[in-house]
PDB file of N, CA and C in Angstrom:
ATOM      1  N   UNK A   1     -90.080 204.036 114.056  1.00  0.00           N
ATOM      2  CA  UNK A   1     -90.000 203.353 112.791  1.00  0.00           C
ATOM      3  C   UNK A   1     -91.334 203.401 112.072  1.00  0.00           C
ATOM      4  N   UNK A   2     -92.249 203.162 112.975  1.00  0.00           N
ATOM      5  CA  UNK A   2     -93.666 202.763 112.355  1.00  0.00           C
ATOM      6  C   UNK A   2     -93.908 204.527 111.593  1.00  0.00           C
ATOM      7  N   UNK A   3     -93.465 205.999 112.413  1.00  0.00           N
ATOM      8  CA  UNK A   3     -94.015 206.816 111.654  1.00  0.00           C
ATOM      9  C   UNK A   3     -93.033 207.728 110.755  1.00  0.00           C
ATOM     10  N   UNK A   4     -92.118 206.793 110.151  1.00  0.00           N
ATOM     11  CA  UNK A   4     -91.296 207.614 108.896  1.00  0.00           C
ATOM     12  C   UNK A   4     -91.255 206.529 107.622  1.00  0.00           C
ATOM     13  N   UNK A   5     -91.201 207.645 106.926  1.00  0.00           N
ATOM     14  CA  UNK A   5     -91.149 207.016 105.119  1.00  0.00           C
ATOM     15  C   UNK A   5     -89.727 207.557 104.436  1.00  0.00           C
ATOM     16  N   UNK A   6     -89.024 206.509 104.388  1.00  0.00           N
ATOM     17  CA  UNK A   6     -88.935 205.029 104.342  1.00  0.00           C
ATOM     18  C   UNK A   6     -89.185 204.761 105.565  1.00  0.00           C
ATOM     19  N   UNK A   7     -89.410 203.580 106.222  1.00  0.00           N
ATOM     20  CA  UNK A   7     -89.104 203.068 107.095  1.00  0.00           C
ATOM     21  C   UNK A   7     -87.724 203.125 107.798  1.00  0.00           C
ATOM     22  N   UNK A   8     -86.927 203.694 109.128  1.00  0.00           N
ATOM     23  CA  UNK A   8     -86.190 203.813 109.752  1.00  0.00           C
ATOM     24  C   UNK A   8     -86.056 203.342 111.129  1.00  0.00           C
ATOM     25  N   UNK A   9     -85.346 202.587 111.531  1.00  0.00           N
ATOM     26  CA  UNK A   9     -84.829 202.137 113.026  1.00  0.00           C
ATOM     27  C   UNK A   9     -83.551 201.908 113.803  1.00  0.00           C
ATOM     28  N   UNK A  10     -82.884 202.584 114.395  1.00  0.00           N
ATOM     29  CA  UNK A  10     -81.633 201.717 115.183  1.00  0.00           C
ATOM     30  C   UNK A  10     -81.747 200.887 116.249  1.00  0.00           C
ATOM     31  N   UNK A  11     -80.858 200.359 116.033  1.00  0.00           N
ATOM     32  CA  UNK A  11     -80.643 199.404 117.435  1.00  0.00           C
ATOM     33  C   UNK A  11     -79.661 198.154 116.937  1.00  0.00           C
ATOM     34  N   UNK A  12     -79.880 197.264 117.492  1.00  0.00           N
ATOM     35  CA  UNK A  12     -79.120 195.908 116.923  1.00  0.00           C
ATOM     36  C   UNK A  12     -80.033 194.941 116.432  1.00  0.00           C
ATOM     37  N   UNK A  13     -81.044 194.614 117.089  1.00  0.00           N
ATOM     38  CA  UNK A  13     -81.682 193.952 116.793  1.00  0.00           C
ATOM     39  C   UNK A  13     -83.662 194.022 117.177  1.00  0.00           C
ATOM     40  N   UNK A  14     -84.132 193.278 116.018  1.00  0.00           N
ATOM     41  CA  UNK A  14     -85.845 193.459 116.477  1.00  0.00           C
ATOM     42  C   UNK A  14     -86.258 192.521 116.952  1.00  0.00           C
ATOM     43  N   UNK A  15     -87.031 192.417 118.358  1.00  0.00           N
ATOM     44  CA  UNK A  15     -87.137 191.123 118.677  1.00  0.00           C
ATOM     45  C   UNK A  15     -88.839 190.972 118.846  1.00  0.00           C
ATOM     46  N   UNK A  16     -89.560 189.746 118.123  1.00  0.00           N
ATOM     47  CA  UNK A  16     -90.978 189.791 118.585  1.00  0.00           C
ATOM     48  C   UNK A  16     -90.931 189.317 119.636  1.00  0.00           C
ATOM     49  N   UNK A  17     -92.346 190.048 120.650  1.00  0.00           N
ATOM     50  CA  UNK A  17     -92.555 189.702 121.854  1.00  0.00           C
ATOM     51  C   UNK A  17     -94.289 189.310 121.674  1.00  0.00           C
ATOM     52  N   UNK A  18     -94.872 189.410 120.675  1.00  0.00           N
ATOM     53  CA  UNK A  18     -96.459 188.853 120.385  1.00  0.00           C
ATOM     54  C   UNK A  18     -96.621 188.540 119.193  1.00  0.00           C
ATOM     55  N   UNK A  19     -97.496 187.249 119.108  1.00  0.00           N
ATOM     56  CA  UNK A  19     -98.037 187.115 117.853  1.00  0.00           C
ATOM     57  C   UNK A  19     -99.589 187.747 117.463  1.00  0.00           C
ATOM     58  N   UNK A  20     -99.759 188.801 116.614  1.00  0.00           N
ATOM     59  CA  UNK A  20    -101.144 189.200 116.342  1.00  0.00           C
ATOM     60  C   UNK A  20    -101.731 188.638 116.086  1.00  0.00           C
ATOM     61  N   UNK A  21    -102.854 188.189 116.530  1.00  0.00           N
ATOM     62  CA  UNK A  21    -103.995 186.555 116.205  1.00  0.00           C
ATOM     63  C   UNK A  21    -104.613 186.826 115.197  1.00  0.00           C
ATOM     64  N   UNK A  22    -104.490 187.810 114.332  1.00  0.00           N
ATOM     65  CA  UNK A  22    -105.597 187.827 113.073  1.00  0.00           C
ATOM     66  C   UNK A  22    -106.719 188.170 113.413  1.00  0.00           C
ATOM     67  N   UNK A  23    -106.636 188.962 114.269  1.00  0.00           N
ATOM     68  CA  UNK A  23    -108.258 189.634 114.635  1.00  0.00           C
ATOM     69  C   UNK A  23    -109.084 190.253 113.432  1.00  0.00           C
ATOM     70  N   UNK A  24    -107.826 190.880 112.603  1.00  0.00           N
ATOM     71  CA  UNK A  24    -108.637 192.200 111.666  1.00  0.00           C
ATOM     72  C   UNK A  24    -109.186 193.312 112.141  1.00  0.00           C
ATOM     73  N   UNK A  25    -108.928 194.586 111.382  1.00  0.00           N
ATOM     74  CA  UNK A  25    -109.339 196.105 111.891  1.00  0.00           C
ATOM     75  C   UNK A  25    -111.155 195.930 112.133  1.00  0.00           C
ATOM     76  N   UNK A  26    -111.708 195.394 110.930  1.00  0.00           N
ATOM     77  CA  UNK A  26    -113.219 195.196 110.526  1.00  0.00           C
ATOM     78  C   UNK A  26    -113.545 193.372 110.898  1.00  0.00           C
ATOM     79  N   UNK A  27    -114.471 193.288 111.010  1.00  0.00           N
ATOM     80  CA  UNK A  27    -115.590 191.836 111.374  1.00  0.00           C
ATOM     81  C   UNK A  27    -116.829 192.012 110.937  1.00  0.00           C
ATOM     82  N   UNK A  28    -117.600 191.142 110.087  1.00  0.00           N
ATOM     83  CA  UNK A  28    -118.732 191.637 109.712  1.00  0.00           C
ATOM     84  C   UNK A  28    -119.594 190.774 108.913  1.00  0.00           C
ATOM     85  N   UNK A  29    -120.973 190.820 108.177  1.00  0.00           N
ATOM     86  CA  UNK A  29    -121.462 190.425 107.665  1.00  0.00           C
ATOM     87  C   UNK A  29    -120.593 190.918 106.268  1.00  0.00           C
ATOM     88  N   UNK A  30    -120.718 190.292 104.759  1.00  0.00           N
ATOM     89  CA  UNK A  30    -120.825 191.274 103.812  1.00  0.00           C
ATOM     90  C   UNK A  30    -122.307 191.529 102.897  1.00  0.00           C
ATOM     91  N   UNK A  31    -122.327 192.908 103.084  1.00  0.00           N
ATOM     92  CA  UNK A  31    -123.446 193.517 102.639  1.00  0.00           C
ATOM     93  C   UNK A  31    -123.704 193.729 100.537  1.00  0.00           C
ATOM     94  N   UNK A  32    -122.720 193.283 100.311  1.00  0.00           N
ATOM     95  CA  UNK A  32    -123.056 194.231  98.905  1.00  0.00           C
ATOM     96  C   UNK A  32    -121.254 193.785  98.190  1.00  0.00           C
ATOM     97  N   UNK A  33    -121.186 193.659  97.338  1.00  0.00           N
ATOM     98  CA  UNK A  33    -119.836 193.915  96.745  1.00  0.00           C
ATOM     99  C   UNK A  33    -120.068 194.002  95.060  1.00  0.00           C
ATOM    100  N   UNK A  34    -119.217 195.420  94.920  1.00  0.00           N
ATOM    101  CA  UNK A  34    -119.620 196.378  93.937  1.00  0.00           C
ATOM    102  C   UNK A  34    -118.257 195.980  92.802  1.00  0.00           C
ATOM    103  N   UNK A  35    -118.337 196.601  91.387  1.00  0.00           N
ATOM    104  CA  UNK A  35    -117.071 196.801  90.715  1.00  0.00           C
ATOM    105  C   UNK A  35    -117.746 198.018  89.340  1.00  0.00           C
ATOM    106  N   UNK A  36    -116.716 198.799  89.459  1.00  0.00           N
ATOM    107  CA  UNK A  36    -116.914 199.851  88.668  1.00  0.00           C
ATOM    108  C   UNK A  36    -115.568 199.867  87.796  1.00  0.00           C
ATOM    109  N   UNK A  37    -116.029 200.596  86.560  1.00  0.00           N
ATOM    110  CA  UNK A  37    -114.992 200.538  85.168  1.00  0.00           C
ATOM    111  C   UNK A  37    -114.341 199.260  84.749  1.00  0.00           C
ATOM    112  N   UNK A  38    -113.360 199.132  83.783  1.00  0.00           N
ATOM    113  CA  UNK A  38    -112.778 198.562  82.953  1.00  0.00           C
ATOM    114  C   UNK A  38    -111.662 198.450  83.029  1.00  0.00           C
ATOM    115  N   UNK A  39    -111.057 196.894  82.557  1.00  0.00           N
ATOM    116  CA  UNK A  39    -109.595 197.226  82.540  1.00  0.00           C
ATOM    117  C   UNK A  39    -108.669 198.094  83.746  1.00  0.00           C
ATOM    118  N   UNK A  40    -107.753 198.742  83.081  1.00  0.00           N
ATOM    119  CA  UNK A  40    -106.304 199.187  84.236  1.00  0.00           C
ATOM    120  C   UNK A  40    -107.704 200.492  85.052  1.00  0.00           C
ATOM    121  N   UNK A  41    -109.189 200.779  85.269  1.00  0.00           N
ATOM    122  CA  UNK A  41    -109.981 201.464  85.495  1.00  0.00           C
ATOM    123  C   UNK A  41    -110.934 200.725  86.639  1.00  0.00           C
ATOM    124  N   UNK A  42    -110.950 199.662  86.529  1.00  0.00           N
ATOM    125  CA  UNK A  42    -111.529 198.654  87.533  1.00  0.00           C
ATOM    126  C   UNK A  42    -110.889 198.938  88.725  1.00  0.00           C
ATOM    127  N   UNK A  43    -112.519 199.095  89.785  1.00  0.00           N
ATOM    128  CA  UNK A  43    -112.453 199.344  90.917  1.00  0.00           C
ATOM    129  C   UNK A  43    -113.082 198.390  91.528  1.00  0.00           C
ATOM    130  N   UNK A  44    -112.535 198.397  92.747  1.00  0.00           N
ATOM    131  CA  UNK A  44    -113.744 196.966  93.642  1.00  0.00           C
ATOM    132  C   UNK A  44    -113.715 197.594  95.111  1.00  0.00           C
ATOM    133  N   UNK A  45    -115.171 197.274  95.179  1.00  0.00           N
ATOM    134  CA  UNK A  45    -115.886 197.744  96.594  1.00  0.00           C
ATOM    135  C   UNK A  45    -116.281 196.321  97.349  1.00  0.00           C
ATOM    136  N   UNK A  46    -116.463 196.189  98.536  1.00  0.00           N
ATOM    137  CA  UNK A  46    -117.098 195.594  99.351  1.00  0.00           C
ATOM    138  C   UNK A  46    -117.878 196.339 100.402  1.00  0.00           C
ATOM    139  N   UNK A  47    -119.037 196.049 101.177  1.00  0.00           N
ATOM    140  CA  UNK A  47    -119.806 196.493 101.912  1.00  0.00           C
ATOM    141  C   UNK A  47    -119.700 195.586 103.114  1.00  0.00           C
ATOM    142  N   UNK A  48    -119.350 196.092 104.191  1.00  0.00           N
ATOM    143  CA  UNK A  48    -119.495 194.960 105.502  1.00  0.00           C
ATOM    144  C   UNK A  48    -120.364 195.519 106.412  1.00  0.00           C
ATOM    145  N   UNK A  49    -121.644 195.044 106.630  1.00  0.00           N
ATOM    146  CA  UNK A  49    -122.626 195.685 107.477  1.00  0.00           C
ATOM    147  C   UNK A  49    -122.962 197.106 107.228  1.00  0.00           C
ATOM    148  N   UNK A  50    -123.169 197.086 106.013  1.00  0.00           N
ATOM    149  CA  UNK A  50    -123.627 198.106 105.190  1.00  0.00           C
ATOM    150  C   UNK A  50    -122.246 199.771 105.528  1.00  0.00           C
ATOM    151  N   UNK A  51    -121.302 199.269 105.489  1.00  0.00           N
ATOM    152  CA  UNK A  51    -120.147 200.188 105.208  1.00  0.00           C
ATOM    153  C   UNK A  51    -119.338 199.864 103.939  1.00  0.00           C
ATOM    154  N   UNK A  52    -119.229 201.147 103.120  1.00  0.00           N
ATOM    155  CA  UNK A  52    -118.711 200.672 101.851  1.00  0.00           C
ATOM    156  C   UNK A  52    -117.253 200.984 102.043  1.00  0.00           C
ATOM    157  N   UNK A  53    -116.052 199.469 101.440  1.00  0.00           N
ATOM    158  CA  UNK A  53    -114.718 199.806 101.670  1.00  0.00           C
ATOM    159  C   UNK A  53    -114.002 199.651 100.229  1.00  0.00           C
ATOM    160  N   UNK A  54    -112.922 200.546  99.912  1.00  0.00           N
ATOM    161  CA  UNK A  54    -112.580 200.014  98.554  1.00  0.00           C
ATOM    162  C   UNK A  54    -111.460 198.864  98.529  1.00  0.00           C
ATOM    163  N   UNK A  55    -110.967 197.840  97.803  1.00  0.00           N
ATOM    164  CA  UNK A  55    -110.263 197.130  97.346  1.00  0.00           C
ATOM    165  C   UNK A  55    -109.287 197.565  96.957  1.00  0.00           C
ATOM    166  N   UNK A  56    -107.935 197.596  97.496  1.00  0.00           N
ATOM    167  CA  UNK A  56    -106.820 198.203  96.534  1.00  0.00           C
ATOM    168  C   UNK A  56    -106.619 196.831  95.346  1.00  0.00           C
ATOM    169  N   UNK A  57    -105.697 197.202  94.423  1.00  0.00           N
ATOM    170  CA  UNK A  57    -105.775 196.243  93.736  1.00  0.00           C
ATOM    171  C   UNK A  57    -104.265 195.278  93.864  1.00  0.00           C
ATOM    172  N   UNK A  58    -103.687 195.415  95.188  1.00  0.00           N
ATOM    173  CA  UNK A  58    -102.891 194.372  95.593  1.00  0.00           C
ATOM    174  C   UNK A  58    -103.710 193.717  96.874  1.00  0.00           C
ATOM    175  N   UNK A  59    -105.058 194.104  96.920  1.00  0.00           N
ATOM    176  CA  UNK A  59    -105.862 193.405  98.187  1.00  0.00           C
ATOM    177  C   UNK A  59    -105.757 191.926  98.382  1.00  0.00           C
ATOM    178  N   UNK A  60    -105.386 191.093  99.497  1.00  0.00           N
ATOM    179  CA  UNK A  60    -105.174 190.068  99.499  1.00  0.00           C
ATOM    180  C   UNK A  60    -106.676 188.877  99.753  1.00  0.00           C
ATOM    181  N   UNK A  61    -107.221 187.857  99.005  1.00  0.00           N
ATOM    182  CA  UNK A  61    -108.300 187.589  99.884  1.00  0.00           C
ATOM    183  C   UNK A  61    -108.730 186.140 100.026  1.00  0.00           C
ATOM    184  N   UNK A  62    -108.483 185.884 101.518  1.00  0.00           N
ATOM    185  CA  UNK A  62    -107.987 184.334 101.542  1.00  0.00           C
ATOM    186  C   UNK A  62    -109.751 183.920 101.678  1.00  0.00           C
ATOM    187  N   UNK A  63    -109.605 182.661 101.243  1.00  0.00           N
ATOM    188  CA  UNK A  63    -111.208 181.753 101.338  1.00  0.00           C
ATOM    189  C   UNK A  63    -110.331 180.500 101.827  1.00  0.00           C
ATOM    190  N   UNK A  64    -110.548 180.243 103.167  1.00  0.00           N
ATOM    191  CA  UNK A  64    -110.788 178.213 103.609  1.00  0.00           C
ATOM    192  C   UNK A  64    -109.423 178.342 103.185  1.00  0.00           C
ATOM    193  N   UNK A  65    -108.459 179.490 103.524  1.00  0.00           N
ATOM    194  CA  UNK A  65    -107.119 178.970 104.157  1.00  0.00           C
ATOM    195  C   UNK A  65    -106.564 179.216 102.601  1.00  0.00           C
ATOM    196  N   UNK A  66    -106.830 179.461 101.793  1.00  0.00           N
ATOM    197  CA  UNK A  66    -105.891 179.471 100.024  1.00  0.00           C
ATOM    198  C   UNK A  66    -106.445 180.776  99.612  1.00  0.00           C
ATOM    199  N   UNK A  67    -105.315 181.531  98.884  1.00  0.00           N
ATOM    200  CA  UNK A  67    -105.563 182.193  98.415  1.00  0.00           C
ATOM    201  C   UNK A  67    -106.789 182.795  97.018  1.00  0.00           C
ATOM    202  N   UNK A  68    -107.365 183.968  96.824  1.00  0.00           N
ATOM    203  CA  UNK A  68    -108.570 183.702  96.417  1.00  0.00           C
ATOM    204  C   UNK A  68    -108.084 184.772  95.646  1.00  0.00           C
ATOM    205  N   UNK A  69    -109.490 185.414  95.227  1.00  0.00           N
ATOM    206  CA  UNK A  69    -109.654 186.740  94.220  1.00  0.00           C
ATOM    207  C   UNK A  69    -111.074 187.550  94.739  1.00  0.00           C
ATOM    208  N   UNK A  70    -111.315 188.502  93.961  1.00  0.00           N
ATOM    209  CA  UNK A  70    -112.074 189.447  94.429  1.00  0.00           C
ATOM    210  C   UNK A  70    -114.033 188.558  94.358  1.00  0.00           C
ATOM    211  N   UNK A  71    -113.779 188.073  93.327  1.00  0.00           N
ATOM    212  CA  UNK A  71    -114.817 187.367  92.695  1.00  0.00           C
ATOM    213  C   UNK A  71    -115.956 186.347  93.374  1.00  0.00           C
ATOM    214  N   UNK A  72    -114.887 185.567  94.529  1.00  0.00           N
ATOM    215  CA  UNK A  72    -115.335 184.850  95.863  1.00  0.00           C
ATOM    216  C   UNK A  72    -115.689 185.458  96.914  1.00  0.00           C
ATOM    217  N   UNK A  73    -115.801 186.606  96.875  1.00  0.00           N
ATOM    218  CA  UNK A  73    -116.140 187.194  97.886  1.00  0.00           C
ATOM    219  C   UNK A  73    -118.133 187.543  97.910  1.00  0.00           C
ATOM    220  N   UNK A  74    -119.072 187.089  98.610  1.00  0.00           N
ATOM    221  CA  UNK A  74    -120.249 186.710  98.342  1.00  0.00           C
ATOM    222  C   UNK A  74    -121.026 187.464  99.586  1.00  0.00           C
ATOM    223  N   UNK A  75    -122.526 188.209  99.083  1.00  0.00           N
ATOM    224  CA  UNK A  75    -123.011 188.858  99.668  1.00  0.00           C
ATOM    225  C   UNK A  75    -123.461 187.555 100.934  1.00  0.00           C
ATOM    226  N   UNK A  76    -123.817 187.885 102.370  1.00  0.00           N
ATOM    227  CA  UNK A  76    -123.827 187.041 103.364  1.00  0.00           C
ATOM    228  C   UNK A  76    -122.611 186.504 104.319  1.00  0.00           C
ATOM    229  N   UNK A  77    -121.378 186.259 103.290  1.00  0.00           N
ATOM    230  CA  UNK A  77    -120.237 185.618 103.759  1.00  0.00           C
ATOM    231  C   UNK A  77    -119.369 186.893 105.584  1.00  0.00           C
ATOM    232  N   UNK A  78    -119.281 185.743 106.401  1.00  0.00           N
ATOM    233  CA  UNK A  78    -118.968 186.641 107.130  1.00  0.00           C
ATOM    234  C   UNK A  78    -116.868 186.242 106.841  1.00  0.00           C
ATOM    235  N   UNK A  79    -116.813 188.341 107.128  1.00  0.00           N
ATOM    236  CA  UNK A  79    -115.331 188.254 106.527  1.00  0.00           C
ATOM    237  C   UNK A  79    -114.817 189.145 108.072  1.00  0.00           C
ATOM    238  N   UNK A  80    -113.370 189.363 107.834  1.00  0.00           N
ATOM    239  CA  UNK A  80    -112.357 190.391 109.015  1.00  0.00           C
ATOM    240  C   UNK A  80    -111.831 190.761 107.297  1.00  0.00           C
ATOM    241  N   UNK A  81    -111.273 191.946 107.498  1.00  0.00           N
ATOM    242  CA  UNK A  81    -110.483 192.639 106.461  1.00  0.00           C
ATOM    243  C   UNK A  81    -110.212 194.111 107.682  1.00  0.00           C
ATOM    244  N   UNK A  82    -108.696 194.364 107.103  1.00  0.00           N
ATOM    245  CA  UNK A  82    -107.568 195.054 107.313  1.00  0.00           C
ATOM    246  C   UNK A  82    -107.475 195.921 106.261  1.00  0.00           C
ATOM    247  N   UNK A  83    -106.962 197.224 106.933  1.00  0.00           N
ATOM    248  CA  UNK A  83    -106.910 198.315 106.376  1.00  0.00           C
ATOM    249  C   UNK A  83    -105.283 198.766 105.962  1.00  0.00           C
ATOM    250  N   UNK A  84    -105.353 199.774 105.372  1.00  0.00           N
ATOM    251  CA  UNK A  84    -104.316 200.315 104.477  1.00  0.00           C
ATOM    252  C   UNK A  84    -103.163 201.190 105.851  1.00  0.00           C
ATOM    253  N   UNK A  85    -104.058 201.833 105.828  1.00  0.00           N
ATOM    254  CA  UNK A  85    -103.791 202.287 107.330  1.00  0.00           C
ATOM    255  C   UNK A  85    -103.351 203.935 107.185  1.00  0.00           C
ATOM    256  N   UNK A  86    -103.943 204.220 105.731  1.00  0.00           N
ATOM    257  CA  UNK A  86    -104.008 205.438 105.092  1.00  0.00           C
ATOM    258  C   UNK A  86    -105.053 205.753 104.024  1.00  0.00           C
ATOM    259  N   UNK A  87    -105.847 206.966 103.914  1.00  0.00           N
ATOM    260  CA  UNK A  87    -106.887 207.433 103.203  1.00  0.00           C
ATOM    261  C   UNK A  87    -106.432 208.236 102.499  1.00  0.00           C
ATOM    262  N   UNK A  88    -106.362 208.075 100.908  1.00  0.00           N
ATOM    263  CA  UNK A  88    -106.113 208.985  99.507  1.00  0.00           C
ATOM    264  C   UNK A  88    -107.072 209.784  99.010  1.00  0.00           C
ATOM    265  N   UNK A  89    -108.188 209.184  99.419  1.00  0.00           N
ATOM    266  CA  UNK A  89    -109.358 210.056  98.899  1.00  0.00           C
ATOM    267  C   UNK A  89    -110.328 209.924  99.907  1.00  0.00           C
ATOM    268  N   UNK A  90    -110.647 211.279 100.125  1.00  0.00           N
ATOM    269  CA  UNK A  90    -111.373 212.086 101.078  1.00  0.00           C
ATOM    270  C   UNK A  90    -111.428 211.028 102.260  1.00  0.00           C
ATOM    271  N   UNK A  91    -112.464 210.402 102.977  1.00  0.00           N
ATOM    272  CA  UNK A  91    -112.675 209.282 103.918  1.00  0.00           C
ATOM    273  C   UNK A  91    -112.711 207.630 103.936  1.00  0.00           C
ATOM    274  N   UNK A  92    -112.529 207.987 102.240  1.00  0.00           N
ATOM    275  CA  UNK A  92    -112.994 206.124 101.818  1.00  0.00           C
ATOM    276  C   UNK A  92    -111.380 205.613 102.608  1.00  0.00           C
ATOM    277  N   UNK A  93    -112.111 204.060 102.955  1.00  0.00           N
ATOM    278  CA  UNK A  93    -110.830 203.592 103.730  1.00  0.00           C
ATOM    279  C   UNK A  93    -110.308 202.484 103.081  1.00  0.00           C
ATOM    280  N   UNK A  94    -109.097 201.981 102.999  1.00  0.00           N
ATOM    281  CA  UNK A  94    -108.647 200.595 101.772  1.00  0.00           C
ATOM    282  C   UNK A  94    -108.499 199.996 102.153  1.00  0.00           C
ATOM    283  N   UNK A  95    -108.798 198.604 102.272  1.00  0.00           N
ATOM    284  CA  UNK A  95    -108.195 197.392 101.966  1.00  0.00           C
ATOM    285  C   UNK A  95    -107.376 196.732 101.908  1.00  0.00           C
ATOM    286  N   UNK A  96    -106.800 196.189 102.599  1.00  0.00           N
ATOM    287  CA  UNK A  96    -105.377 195.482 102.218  1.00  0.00           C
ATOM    288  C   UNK A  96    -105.774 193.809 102.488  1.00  0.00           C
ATOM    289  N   UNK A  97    -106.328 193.714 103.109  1.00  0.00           N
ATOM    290  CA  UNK A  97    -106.779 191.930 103.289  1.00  0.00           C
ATOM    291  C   UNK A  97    -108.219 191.336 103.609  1.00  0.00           C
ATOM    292  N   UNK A  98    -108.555 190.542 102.826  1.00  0.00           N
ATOM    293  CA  UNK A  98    -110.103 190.327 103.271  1.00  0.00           C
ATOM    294  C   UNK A  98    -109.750 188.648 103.874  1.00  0.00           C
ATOM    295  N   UNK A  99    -110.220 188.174 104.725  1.00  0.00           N
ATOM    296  CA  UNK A  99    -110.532 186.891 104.852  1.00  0.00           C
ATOM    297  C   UNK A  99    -111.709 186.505 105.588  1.00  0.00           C
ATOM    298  N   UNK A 100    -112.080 185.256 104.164  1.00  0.00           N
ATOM    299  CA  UNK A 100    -113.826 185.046 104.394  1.00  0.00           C
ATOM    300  C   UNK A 100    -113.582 183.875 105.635  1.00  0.00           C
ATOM    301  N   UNK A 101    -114.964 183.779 106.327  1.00  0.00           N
ATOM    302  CA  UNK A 101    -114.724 182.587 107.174  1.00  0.00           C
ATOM    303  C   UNK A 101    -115.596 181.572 106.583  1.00  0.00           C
TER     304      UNK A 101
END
């Protein structure tokens, strides 16, 4: 299931057997957080221990348990953020969830 597009599975039923604790792919200081262009052109970077990651722009990013925006996210703050779990351009890697601690 996990490696076809659409998504495909048989059986009868899916049953969880673990809950993922929210580890996150990344753990880190944040180093730097960038934004380039304008409008529907706006890009957003973050740096975690001096690795630069991009922001998709459905990136999710929780602060103290509520949902946040790109804007709260603050050089020092230690974060976990999760990946896309696919690269569009050349090596840069995306984003899909940041949460600050």
């Amino acid at each position: 299931m996990l490696f076809t597009y659409p998504g495909k599975a048989f059986g009868i039923r899916f049953e969880i057997t673990a809950i993922d604790p929210g580890k996150g792919d990344i753990r880190g200081r944040v180093t730097g957080v960038e934004r380039t262009g304008e409008g529907v052109n706006e890009i957003w970077y973050v740096n975690v221990d001096g690795v630069k990651y991009r922001l998709l722009k459905f990136t999710q990013v929780w602060k103290k348990g509520a949902r946040s925006n790109f804007t709260s996210i603050k050089v020092g703050e230690q974060v976990k953020i999760w990946f896309a779990g696919y690269d569009l351009i050349g090596f840069e890697k995306f984003v899909t969830q940041v949460v600050i601690s």
